[in-house]
Protein backbone atom coordinates (compact mmCIF):
# COMPACT_ATOMS: atom_id res chain seq x y z
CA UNK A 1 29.08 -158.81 -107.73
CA UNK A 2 30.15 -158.72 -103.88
CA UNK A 3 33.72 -160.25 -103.80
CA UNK A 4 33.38 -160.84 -100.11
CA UNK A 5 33.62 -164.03 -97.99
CA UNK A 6 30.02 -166.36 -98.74
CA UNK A 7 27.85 -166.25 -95.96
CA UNK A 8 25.52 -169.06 -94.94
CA UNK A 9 23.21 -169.49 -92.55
CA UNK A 10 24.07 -172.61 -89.97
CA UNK A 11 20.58 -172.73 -87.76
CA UNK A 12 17.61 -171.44 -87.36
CA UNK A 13 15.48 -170.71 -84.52
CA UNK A 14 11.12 -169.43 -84.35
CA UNK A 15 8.64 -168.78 -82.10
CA UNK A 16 5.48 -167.76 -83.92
CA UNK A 17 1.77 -167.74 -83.30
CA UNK A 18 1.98 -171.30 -84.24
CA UNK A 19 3.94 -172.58 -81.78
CA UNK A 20 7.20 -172.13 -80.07
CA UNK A 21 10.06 -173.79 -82.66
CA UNK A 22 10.28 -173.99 -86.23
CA UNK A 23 8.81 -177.08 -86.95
CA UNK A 24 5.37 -174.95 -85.64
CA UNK A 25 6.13 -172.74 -87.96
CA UNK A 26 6.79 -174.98 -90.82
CA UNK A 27 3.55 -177.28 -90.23
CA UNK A 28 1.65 -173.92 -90.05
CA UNK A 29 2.34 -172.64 -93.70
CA UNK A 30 2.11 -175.93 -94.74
CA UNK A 31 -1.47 -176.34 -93.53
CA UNK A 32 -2.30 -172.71 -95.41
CA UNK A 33 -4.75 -171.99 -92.30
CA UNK A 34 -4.29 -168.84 -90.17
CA UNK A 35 -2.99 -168.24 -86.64
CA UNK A 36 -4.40 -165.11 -85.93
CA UNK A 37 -7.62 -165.22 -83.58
CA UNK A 38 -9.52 -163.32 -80.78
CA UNK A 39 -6.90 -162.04 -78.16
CA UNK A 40 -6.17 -163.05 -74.99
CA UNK A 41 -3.52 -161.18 -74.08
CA UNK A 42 -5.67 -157.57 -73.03
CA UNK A 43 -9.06 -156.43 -72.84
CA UNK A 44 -9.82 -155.37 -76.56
CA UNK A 45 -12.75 -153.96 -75.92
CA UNK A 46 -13.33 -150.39 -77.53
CA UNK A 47 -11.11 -151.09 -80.54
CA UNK A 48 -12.24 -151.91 -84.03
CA UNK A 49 -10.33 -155.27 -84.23
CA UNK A 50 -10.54 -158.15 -81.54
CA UNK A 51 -7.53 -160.33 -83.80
CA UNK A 52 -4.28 -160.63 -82.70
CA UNK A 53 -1.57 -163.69 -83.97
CA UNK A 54 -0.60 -164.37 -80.17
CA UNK A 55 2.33 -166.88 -79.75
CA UNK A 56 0.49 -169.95 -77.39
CA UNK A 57 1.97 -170.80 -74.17
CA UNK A 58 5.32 -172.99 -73.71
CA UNK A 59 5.79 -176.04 -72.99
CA UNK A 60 7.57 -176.83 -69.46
CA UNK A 61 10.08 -178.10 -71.46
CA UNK A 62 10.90 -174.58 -73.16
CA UNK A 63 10.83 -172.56 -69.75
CA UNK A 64 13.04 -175.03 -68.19
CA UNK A 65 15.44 -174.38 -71.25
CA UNK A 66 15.54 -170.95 -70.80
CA UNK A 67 17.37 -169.74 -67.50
CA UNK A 68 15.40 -166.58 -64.93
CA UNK A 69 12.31 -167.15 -67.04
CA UNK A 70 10.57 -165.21 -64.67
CA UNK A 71 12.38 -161.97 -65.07
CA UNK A 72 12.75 -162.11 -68.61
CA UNK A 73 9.97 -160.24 -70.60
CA UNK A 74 7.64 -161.77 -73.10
CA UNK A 75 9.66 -160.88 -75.67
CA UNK A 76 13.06 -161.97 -73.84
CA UNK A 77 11.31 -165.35 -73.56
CA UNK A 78 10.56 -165.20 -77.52
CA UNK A 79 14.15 -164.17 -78.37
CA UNK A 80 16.18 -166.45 -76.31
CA UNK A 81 14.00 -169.87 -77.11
CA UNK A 82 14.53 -169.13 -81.11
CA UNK A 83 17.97 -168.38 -80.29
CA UNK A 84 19.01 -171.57 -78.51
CA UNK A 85 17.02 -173.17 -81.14
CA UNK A 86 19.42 -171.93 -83.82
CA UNK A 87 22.48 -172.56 -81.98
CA UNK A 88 21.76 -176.09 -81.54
CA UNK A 89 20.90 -176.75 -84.94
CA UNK A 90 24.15 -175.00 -86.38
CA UNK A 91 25.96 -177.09 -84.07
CA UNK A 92 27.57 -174.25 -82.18
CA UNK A 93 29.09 -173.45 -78.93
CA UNK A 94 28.79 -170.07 -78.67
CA UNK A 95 29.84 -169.11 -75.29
CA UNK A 96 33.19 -167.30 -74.73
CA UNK A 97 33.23 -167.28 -78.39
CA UNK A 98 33.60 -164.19 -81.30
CA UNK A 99 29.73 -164.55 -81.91
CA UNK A 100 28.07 -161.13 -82.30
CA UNK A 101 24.56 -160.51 -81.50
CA UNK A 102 22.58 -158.28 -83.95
CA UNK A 103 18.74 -158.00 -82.88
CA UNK A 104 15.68 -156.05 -83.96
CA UNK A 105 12.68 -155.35 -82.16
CA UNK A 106 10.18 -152.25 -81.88
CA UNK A 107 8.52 -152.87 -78.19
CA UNK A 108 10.95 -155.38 -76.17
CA UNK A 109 9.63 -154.98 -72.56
CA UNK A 110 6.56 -152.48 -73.18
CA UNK A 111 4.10 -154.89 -72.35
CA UNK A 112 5.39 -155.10 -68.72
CA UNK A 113 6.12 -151.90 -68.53
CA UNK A 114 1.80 -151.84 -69.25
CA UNK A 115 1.78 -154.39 -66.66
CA UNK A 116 4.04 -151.94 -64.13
CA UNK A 117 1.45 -149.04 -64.45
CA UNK A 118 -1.71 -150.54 -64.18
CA UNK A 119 -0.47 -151.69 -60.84
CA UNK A 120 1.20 -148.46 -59.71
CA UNK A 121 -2.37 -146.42 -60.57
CA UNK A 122 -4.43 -149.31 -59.11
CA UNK A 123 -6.16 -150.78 -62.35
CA UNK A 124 -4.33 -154.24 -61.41
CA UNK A 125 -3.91 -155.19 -58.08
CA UNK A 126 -0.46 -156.19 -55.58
CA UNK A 127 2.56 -153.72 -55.86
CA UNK A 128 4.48 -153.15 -59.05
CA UNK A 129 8.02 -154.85 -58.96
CA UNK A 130 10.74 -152.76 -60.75
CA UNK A 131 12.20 -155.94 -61.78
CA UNK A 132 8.88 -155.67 -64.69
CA UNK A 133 10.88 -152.76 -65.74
CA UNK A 134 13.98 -154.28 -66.16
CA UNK A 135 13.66 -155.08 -69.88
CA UNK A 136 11.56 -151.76 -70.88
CA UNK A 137 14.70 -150.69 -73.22
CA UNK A 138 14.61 -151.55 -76.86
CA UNK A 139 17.87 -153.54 -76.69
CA UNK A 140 16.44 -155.88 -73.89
CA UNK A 141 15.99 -158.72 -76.13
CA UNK A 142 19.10 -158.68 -77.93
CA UNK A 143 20.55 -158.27 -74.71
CA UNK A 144 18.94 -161.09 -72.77
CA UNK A 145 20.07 -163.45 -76.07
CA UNK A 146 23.68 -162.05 -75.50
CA UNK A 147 23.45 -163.26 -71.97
CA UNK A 148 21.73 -166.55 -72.60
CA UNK A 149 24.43 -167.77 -74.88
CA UNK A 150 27.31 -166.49 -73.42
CA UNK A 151 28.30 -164.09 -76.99
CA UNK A 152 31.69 -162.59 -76.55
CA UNK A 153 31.01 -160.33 -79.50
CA UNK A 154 30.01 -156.86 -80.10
CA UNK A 155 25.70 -156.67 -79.45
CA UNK A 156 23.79 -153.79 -81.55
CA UNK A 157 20.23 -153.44 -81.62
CA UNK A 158 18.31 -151.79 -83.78
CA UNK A 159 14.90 -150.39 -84.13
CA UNK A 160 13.39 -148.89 -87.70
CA UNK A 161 10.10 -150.45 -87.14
CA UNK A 162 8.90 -152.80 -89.33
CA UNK A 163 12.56 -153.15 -90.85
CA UNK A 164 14.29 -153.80 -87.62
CA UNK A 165 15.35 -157.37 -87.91
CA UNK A 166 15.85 -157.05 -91.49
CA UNK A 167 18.42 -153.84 -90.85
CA UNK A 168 19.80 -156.46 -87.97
CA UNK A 169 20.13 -159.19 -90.51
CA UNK A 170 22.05 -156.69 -92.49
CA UNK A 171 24.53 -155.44 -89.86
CA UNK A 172 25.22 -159.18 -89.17
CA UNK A 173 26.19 -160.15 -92.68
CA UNK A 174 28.79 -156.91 -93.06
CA UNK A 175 30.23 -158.17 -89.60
CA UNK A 176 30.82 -161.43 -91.12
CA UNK A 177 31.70 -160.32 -94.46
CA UNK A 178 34.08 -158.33 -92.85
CA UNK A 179 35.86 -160.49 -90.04
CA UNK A 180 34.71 -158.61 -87.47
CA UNK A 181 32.84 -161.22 -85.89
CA UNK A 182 33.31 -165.73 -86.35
CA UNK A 183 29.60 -166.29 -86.19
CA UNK A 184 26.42 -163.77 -85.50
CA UNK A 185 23.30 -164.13 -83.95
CA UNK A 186 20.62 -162.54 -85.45
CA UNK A 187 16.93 -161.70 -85.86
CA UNK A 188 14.29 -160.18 -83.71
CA UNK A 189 11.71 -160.44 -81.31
CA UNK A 190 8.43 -158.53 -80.24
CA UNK A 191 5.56 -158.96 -78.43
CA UNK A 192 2.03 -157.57 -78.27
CA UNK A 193 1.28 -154.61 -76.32
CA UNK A 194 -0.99 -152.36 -75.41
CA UNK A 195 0.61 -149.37 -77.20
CA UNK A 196 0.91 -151.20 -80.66
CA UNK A 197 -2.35 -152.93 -80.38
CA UNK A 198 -3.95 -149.15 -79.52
CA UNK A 199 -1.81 -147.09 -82.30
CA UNK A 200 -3.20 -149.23 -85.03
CA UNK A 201 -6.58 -149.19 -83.76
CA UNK A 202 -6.28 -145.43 -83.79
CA UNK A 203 -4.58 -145.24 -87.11
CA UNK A 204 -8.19 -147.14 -88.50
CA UNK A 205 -5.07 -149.72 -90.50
CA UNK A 206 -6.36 -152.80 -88.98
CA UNK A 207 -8.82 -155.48 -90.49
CA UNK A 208 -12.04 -156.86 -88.28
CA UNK A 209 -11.20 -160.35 -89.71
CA UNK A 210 -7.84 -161.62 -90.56
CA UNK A 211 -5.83 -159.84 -93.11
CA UNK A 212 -5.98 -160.44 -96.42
CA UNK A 213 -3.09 -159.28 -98.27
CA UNK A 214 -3.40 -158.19 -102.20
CA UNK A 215 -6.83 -159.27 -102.02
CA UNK A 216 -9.20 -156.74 -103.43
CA UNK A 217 -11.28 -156.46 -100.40
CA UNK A 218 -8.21 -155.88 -98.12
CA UNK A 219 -8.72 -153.59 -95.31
CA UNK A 220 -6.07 -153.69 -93.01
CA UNK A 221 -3.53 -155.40 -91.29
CA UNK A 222 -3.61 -158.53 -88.12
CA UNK A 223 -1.05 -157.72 -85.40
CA UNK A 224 1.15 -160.73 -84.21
CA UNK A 225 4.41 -161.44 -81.71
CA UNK A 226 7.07 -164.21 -82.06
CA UNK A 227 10.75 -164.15 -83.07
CA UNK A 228 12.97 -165.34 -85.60
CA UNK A 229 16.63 -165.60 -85.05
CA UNK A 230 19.57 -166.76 -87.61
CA UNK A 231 23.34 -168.20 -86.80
CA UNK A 232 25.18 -166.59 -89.95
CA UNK A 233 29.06 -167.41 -90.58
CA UNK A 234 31.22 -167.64 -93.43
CA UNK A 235 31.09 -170.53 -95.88
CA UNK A 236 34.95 -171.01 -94.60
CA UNK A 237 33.91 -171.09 -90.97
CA UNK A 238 31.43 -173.61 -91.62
CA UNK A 239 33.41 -175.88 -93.54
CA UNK A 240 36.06 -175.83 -91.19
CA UNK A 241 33.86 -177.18 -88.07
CA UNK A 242 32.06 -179.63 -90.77
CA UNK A 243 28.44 -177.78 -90.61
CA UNK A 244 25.98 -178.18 -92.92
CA UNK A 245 24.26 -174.96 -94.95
CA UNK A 246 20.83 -174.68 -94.54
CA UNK A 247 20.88 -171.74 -97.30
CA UNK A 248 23.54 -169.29 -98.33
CA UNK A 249 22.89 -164.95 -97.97
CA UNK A 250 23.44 -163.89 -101.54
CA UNK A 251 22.91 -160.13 -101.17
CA UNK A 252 21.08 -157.99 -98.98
CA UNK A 253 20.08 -153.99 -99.70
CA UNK A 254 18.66 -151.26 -97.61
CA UNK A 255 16.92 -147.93 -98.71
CA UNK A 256 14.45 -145.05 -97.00
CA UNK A 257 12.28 -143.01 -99.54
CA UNK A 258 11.71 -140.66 -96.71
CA UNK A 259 8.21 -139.96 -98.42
CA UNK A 260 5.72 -139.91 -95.30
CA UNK A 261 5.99 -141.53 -92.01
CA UNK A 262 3.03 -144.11 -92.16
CA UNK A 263 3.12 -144.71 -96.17
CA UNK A 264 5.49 -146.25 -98.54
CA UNK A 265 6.28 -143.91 -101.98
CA UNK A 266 3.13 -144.90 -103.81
CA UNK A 267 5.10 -146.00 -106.65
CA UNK A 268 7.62 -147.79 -104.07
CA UNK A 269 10.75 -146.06 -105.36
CA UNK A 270 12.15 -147.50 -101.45
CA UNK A 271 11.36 -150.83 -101.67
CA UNK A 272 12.57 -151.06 -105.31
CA UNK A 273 16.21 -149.41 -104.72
CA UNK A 274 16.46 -152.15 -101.97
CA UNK A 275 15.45 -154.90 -103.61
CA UNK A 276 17.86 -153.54 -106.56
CA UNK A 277 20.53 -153.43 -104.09
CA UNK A 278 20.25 -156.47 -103.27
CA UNK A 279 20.15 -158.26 -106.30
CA UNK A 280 23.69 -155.85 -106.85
CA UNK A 281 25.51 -157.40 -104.33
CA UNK A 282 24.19 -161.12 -105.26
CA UNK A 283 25.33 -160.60 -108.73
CA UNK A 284 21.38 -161.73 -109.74
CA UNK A 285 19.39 -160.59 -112.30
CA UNK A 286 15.52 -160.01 -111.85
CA UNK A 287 14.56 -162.91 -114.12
CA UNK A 288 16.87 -165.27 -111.31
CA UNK A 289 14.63 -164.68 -108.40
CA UNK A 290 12.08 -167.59 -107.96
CA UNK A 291 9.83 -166.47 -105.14
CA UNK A 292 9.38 -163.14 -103.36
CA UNK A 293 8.24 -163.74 -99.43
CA UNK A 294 6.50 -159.85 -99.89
CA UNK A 295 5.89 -157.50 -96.74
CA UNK A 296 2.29 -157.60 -97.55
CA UNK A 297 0.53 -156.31 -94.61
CA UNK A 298 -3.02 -155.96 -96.27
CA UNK A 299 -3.46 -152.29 -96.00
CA UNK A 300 -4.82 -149.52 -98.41
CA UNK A 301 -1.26 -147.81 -98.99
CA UNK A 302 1.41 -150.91 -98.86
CA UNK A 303 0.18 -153.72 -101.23
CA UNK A 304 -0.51 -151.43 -104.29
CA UNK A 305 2.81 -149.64 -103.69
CA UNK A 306 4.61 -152.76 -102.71
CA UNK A 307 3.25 -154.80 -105.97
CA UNK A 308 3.78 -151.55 -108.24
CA UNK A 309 7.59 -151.91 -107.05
CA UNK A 310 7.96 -155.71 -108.31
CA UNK A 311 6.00 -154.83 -111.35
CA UNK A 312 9.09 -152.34 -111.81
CA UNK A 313 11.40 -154.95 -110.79
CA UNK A 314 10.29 -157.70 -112.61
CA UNK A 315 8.16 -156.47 -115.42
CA UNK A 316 6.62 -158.83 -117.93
CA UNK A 317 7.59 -161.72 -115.23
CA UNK A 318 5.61 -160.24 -112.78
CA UNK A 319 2.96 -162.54 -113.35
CA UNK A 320 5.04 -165.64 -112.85
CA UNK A 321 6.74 -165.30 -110.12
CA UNK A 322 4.96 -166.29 -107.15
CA UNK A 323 4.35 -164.62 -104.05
CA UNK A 324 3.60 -165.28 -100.68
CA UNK A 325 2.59 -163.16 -97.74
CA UNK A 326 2.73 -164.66 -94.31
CA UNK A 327 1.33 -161.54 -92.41
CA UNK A 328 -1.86 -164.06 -93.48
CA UNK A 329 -0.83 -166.58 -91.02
CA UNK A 330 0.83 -165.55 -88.32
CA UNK A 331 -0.18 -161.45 -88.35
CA UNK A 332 2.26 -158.43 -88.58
CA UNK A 333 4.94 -158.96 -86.06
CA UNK A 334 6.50 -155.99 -86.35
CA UNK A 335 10.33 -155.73 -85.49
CA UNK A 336 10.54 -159.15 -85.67
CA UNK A 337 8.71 -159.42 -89.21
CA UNK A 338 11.75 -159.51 -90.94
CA UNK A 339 13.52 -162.45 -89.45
CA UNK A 340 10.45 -164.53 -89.03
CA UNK A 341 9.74 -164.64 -92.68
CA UNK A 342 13.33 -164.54 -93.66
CA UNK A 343 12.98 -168.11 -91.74
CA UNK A 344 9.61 -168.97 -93.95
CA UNK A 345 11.69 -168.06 -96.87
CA UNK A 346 14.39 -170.82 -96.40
CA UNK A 347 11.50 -173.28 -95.32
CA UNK A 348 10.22 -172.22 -98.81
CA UNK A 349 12.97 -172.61 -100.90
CA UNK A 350 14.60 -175.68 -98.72
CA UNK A 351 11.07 -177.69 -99.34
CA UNK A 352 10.65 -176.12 -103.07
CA UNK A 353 7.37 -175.78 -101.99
CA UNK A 354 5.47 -172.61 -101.70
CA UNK A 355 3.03 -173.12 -99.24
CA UNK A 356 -0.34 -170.97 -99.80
CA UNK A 357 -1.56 -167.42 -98.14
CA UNK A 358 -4.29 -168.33 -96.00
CA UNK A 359 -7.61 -168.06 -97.83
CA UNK A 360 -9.09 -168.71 -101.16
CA UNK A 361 -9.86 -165.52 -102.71
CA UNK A 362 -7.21 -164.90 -105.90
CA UNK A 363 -5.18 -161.44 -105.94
CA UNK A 364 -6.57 -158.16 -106.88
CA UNK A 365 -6.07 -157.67 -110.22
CA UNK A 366 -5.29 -154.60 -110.65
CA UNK A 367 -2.20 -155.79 -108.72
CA UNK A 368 -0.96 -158.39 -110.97
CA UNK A 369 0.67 -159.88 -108.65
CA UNK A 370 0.87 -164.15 -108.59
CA UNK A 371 -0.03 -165.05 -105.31
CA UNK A 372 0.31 -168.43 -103.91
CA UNK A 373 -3.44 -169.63 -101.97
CA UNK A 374 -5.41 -172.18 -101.99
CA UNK A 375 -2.98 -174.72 -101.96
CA UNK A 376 0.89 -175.26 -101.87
CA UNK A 377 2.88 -175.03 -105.44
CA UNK A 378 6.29 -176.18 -106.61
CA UNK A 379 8.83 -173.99 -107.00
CA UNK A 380 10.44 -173.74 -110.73
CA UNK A 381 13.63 -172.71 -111.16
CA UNK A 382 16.67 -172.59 -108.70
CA UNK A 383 15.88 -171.98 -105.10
CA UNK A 384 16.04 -168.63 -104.81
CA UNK A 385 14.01 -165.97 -103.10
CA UNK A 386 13.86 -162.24 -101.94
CA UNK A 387 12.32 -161.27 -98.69
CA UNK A 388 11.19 -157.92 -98.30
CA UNK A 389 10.06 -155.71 -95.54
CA UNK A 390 8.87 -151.97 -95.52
CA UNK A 391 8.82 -149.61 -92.63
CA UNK A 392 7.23 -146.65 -91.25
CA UNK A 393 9.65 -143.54 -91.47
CA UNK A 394 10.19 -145.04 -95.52
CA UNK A 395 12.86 -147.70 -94.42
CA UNK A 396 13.18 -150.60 -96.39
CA UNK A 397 15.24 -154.04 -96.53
CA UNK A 398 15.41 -156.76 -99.05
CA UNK A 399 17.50 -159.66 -98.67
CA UNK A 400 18.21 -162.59 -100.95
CA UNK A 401 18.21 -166.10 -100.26
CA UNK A 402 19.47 -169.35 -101.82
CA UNK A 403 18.92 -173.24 -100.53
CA UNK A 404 21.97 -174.53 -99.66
CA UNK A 405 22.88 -177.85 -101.91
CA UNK A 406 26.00 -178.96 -101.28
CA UNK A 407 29.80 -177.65 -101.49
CA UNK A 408 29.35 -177.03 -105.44
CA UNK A 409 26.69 -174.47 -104.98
């Protein structure tokens, strides 16, 4: 059992393709309808899905919260409204402070960047501006949150695709753990481009309709954009400046099977030895964990290896302990998957309430898998749930979650 310092997490902050805070977020799950619907963002026209979970417009509200929203990128925009909304709910001044930023992402300014070409070859009309350029690296929106708050701590950004934020979330919690930092910021944030949007057309792994995870007629995944951002701190910190919990990070573990670059292990040796990691350093056994918020992207290669890797894990419970996939609601979001359900996973386990996968239709089978749809259930047992996240390249995350419930806990 990890003997370090406890690690909570103090605020929260989402943008998702329910809305722009997580309250949007929250009322979306609950409702068990999907986000995802035709895009708007780009001319789909040619590709073999039309579906995209895009994040709405803000409110004049949110841009007049967020300073040079003109020059920040669409994702910049995503990353900096979640993260004000988690330092105002933790209570927090973070300027001039020892806050570290750690931030995931796999695109960051690419869609301008888009934007920047098609002008300079004359598909879009007026002159390019360099300044669309300006947040084309991969660290632009961990960057632009640095900036926004006024961090005095180190900033890393990572990018392992689909595991991005969750190998942010990880670096955060050792910097804590460790003293290196007072408080981190951290998460991720993407947003829908042209590239992605094109590479999974091309790779024939997205579904005409919106994606149905472990169903039996899944056929691919439902792209998305948003952000999900944490403030994480020692239990000691917080008690010391009076905060209140909204959960506590138990353990978190990171793997890569190394076994092909667009497919999990079939057997998911990767996402197993993560998940086993993290249960490690939480001092947990299997039969503790409550709820597992699953990667579940709907394809032909994740789900059976995913659910063949909890059937490993969990065995004979397998079929009791409940899953969700949120990939269902608000589409795959990519670097920022990780943080955004990490964020549905405390909703979860906060509320006790599982709220349901969008759509009716039971699991496959063959997957034996218990997944939560048609409409919300209670959660037995203590609050406690594992998020999980798979990448392309094999990398893998798990991290493990408990609802705060007072000092005792």
């Amino acid at each position: 059992m990890n003997t370090s310092p406890r690690v909570v997490v103090t605020g929260a902050g989402a943008v998702s393709a329910f809305g722009w805070g997580v309250s949007a977020l929250h009322a979306g799950m609950k409702s068990g309808k999907t986000a995802i619907a035709e895009t708007q963002r780009f001319d789909s026209t040619g590709h073999r899905t039309h579906l995209a979970g895009e994040v709405p417009a803000a409110s004049p509200s949110v841009k007049a919260s967020i300073h040079n929203w003109n020059v920040l990128s669409r994702a910049d925009r995503f990353a900096v409204a979640a993260a004000h909304e988690a330092e105002q709910q933790a209570g927090l001044e973070i300027r001039g402070t020892r806050c570290g930023v750690f931030f995931g992402g796999s695109t960051a300014g690419m869609l301008e960047c888009e934007d920047w070409f098609s002008r300079v070859i004359g598909v879009r009309p007026k002159r390019p501006h360099l300044r669309l350029l300006a947040s084309q690296q991969l660290n632009g929106p961990g960057d632009a949150v640095a900036r926004a708050l006024g961090a005095a701590g180190p900033v890393q950004s990572f990018s392992s695709a689909c595991a991005s934020a969750g190998s942010a979330i990880g670096a955060a919690i050792d910097a804590v753990r460790d003293g290196d930092v007072d408080t981190a910021i951290t998460g991720g944030a993407d947003s829908l481009c042209q590239l992605t949007y094109g590479g999974f057309n091309s790779l024939r792994s997205v579904d005409e309709e919106p994606c149905r995870p472990f169903r039996f007629d899944r056929a691919g995944l439902s792209l998305g954009e948003g952000a999900g951002v944490f403030v994480l701190e020692s239990l000691e910190h917080a008690v010391a400046r009076n905060a209140t919990p909204l959960a506590e990070v138990l353990g978190f573990g990171a793997s890569c099977d190394a076994y092909h670059m667009t497919a999990p292990h079939p057997e998911g040796d990767g996402i197993l030895s993560a998940m086993e990691d993290a249960l490690a350093d939480a001092g947990l056994s299997p039969s503790e964990v409550s709820f597992i918020n699953s990667h579940g992207t709907g394809t032909a290669h994740n789900d059976p290896a995913e659910a063949r890797a909890y059937s490993r894990l969990l065995g004979d419970d397998l079929s009791h302990v409940p899953l969700a996939a949120m990939k269902a609601s608000i589409g795959h979001v990519l670097g920022a998957a990780g943080a955004l359900e990490a964020v549905g996973t405390i909703i979860a386990i906060k509320d006790m309430v599982i709220h349901p996968t969008p759509g009716d239709q039971r699991a496959d089978p063959e997957l034996g898998v218990d997944l939560v749809v048609g409409e919300e259930r209670r959660l037995q047992g203590q609050p406690v749930g594992i998020s999980t996240n798979l990448a392309f390249g094999g990398a893998n995350v798990a991290v493990v979650l408990q609802a705060w419930a007072g000092a005792n806990s």
